[in-house]
N, C-alpha and C. Protein backbone atom coordinates (compact mmCIF):
# COMPACT_ATOMS: atom_id res chain seq x y z
N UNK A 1 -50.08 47.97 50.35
CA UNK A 1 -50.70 47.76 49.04
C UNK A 1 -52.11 48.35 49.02
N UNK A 2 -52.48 48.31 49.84
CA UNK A 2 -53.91 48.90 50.32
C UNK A 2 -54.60 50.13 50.03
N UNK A 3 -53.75 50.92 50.85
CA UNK A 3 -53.36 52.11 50.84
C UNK A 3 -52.78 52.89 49.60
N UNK A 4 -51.93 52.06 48.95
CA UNK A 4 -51.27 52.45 47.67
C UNK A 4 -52.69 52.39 46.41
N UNK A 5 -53.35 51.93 46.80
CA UNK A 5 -55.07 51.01 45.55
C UNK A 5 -55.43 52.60 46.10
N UNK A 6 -55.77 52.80 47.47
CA UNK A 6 -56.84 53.68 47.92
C UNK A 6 -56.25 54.86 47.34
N UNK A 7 -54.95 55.43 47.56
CA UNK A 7 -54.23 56.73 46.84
C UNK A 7 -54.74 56.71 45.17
N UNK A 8 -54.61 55.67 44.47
CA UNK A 8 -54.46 54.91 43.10
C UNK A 8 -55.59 55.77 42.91
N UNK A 9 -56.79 55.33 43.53
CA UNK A 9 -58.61 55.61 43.47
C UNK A 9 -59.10 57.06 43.71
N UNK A 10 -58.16 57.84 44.67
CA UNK A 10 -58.36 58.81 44.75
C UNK A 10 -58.03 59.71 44.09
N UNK A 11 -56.52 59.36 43.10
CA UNK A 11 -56.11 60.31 42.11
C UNK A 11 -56.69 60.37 40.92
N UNK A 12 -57.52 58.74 41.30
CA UNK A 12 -58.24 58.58 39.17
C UNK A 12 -59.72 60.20 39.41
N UNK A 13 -59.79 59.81 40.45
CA UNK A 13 -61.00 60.59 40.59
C UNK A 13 -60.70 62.18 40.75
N UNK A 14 -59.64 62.22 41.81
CA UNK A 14 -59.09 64.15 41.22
C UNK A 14 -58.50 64.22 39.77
N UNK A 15 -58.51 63.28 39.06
CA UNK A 15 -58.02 63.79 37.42
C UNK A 15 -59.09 63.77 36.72
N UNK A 16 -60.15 63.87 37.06
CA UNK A 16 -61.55 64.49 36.71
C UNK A 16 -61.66 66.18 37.19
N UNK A 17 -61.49 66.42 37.95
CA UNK A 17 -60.96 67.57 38.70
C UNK A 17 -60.22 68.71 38.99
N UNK A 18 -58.79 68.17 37.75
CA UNK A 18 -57.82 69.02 37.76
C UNK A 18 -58.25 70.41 37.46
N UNK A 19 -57.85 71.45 38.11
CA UNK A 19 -58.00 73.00 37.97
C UNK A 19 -57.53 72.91 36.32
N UNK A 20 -56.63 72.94 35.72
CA UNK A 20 -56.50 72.90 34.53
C UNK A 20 -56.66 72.19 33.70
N UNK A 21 -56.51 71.93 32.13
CA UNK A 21 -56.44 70.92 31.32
C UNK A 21 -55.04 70.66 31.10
N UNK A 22 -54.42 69.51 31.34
CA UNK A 22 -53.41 68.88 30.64
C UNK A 22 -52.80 68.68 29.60
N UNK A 23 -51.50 69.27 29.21
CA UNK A 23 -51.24 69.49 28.16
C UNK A 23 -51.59 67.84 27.31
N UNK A 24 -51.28 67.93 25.92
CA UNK A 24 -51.94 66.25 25.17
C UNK A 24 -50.92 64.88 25.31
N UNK A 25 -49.54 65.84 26.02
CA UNK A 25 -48.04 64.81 26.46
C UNK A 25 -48.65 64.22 27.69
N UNK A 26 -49.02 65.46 28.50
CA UNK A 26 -49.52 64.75 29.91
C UNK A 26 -50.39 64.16 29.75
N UNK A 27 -51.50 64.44 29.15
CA UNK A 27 -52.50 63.32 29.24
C UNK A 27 -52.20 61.82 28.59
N UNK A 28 -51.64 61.78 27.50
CA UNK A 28 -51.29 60.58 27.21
C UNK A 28 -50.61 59.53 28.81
N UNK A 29 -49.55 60.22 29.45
CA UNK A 29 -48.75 59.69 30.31
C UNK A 29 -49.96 58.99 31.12
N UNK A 30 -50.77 60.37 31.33
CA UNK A 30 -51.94 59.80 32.17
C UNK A 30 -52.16 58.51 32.11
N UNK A 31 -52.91 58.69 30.79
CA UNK A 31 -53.90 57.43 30.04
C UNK A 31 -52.69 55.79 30.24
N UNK A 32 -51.25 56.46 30.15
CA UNK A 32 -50.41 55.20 30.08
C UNK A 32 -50.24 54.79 31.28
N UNK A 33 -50.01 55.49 32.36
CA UNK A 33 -50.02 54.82 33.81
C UNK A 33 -51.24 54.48 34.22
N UNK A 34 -52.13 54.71 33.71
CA UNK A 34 -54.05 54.34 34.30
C UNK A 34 -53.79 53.13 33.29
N UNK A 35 -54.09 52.82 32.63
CA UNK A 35 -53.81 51.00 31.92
C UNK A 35 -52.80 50.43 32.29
N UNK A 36 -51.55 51.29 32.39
CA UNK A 36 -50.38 50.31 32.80
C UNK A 36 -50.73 49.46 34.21
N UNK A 37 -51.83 50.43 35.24
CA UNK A 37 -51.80 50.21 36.56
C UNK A 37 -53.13 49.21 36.85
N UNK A 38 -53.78 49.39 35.73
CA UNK A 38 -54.87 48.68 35.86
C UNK A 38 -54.90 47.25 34.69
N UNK A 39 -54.75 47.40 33.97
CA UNK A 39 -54.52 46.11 32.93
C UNK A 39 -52.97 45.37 32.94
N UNK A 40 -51.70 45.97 32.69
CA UNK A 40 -50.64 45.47 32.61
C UNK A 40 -50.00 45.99 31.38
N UNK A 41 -48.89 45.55 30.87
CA UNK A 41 -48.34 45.51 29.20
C UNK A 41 -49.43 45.60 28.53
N UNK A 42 -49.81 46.47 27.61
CA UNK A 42 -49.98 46.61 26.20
C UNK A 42 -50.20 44.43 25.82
N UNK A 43 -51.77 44.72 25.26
CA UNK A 43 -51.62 43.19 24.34
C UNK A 43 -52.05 43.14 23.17
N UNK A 44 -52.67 44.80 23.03
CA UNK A 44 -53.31 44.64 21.79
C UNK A 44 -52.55 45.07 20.44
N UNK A 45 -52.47 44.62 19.33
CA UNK A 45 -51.49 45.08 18.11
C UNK A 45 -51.73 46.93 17.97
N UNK A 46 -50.36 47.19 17.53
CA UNK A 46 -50.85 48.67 17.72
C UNK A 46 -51.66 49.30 16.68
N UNK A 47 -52.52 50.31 16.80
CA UNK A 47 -53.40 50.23 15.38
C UNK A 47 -52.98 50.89 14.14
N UNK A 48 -53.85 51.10 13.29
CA UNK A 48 -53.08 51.09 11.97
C UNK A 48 -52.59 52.35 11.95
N UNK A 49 -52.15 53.22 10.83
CA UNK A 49 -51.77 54.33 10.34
C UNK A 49 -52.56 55.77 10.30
N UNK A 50 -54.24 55.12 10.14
CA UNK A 50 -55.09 55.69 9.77
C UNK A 50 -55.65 56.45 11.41
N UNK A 51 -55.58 55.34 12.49
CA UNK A 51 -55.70 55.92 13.98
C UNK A 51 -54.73 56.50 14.73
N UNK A 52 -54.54 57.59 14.50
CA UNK A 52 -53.96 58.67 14.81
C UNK A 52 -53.80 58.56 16.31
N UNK A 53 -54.96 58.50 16.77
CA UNK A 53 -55.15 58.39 18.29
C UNK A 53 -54.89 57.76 18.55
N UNK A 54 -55.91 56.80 18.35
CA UNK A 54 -55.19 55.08 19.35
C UNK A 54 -53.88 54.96 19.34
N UNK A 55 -53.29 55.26 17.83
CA UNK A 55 -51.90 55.12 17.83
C UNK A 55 -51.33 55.75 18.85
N UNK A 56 -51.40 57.03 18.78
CA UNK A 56 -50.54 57.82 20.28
C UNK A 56 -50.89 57.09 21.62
N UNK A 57 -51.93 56.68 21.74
CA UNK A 57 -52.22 56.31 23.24
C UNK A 57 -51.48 54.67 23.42
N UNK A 58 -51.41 54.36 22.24
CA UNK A 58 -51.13 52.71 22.48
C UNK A 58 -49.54 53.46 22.63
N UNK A 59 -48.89 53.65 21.70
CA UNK A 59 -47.31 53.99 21.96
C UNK A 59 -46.74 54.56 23.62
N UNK A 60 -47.76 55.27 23.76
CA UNK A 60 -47.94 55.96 25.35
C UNK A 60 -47.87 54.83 26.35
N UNK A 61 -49.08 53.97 25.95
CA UNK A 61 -48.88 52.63 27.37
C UNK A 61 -47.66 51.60 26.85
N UNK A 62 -47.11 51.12 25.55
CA UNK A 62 -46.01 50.44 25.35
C UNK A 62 -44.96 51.09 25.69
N UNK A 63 -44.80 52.15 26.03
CA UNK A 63 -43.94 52.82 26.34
C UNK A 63 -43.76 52.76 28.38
N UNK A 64 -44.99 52.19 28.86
CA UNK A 64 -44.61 51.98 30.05
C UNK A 64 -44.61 50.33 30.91
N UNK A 65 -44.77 49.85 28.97
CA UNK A 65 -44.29 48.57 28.97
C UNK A 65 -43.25 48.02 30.59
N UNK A 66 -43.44 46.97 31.48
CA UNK A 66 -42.41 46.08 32.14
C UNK A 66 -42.84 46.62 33.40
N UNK A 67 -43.57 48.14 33.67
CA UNK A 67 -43.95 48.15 35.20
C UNK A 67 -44.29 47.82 35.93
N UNK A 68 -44.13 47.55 37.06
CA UNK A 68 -44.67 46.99 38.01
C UNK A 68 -46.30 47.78 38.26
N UNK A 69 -47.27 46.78 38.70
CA UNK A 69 -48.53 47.39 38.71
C UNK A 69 -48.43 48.56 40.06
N UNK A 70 -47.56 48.27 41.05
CA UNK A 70 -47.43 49.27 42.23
C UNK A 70 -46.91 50.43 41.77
N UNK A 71 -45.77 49.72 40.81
CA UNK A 71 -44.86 51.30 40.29
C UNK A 71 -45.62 51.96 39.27
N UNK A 72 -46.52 51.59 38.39
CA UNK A 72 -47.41 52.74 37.73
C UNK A 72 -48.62 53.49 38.43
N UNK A 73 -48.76 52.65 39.74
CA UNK A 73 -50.02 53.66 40.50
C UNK A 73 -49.13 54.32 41.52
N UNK A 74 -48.36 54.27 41.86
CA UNK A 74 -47.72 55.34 42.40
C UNK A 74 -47.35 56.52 41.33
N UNK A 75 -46.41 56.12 40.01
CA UNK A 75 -46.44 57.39 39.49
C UNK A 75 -47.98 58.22 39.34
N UNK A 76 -48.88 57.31 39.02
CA UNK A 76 -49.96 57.93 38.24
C UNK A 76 -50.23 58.89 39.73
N UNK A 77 -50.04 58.62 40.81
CA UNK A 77 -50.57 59.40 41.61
C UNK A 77 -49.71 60.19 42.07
N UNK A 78 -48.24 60.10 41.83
CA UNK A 78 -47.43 61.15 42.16
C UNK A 78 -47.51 62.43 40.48
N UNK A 79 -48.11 62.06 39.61
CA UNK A 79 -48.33 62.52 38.31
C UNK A 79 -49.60 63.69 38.93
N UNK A 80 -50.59 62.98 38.83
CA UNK A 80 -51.82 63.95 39.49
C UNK A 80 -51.43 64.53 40.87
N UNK A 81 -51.16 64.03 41.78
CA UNK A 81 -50.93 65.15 42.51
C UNK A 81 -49.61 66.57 42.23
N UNK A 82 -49.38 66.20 41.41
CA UNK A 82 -48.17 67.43 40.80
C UNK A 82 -49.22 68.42 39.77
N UNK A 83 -50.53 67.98 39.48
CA UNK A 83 -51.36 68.48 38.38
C UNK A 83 -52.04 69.63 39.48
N UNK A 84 -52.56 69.07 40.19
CA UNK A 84 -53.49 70.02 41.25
C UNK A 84 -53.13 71.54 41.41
């Protein structure tokens, strides 16, 4: 579990880093396994019509709704290291 946090920490920080920019699919995924892995489920109502954004990003982390906190920091870091 340790080890899995320390990988977790090291990928948040090479996705500052990435040689490229991420297409706006990938980054959402991003943004959804970095909350999924760090907060849990989605608690907040999703926002209105008018937030375009938030909207995408909230649908993005409800969408990785039920994960296990190990199983979204592993993807997130098997995600970034496929970015590099």
């Amino acid at each position: 579990m340790a080890d899995l946090k320390a990988q977790f920490e090291q990928a948040v920080k090479d996705s500052k880093n990435l040689p490229d920019k991420p297409d706006n699919m990938t980054l959402l995924q991003i943004y959804a396994l970095y909350k999924q892995a760090s907060s849990g489920d989605v608690a907040d109502k999703r926002p209105g019509f008018s937030d375009m954004i938030g909207r995408a990003k909230w649908d993005a982390w409800n969408a990785a709704k039920g994960k296990s906190t190990d199983e979204a920091m592993q993807e997130y870091v098997d995600l970034i290291e496929s970015l590099k």
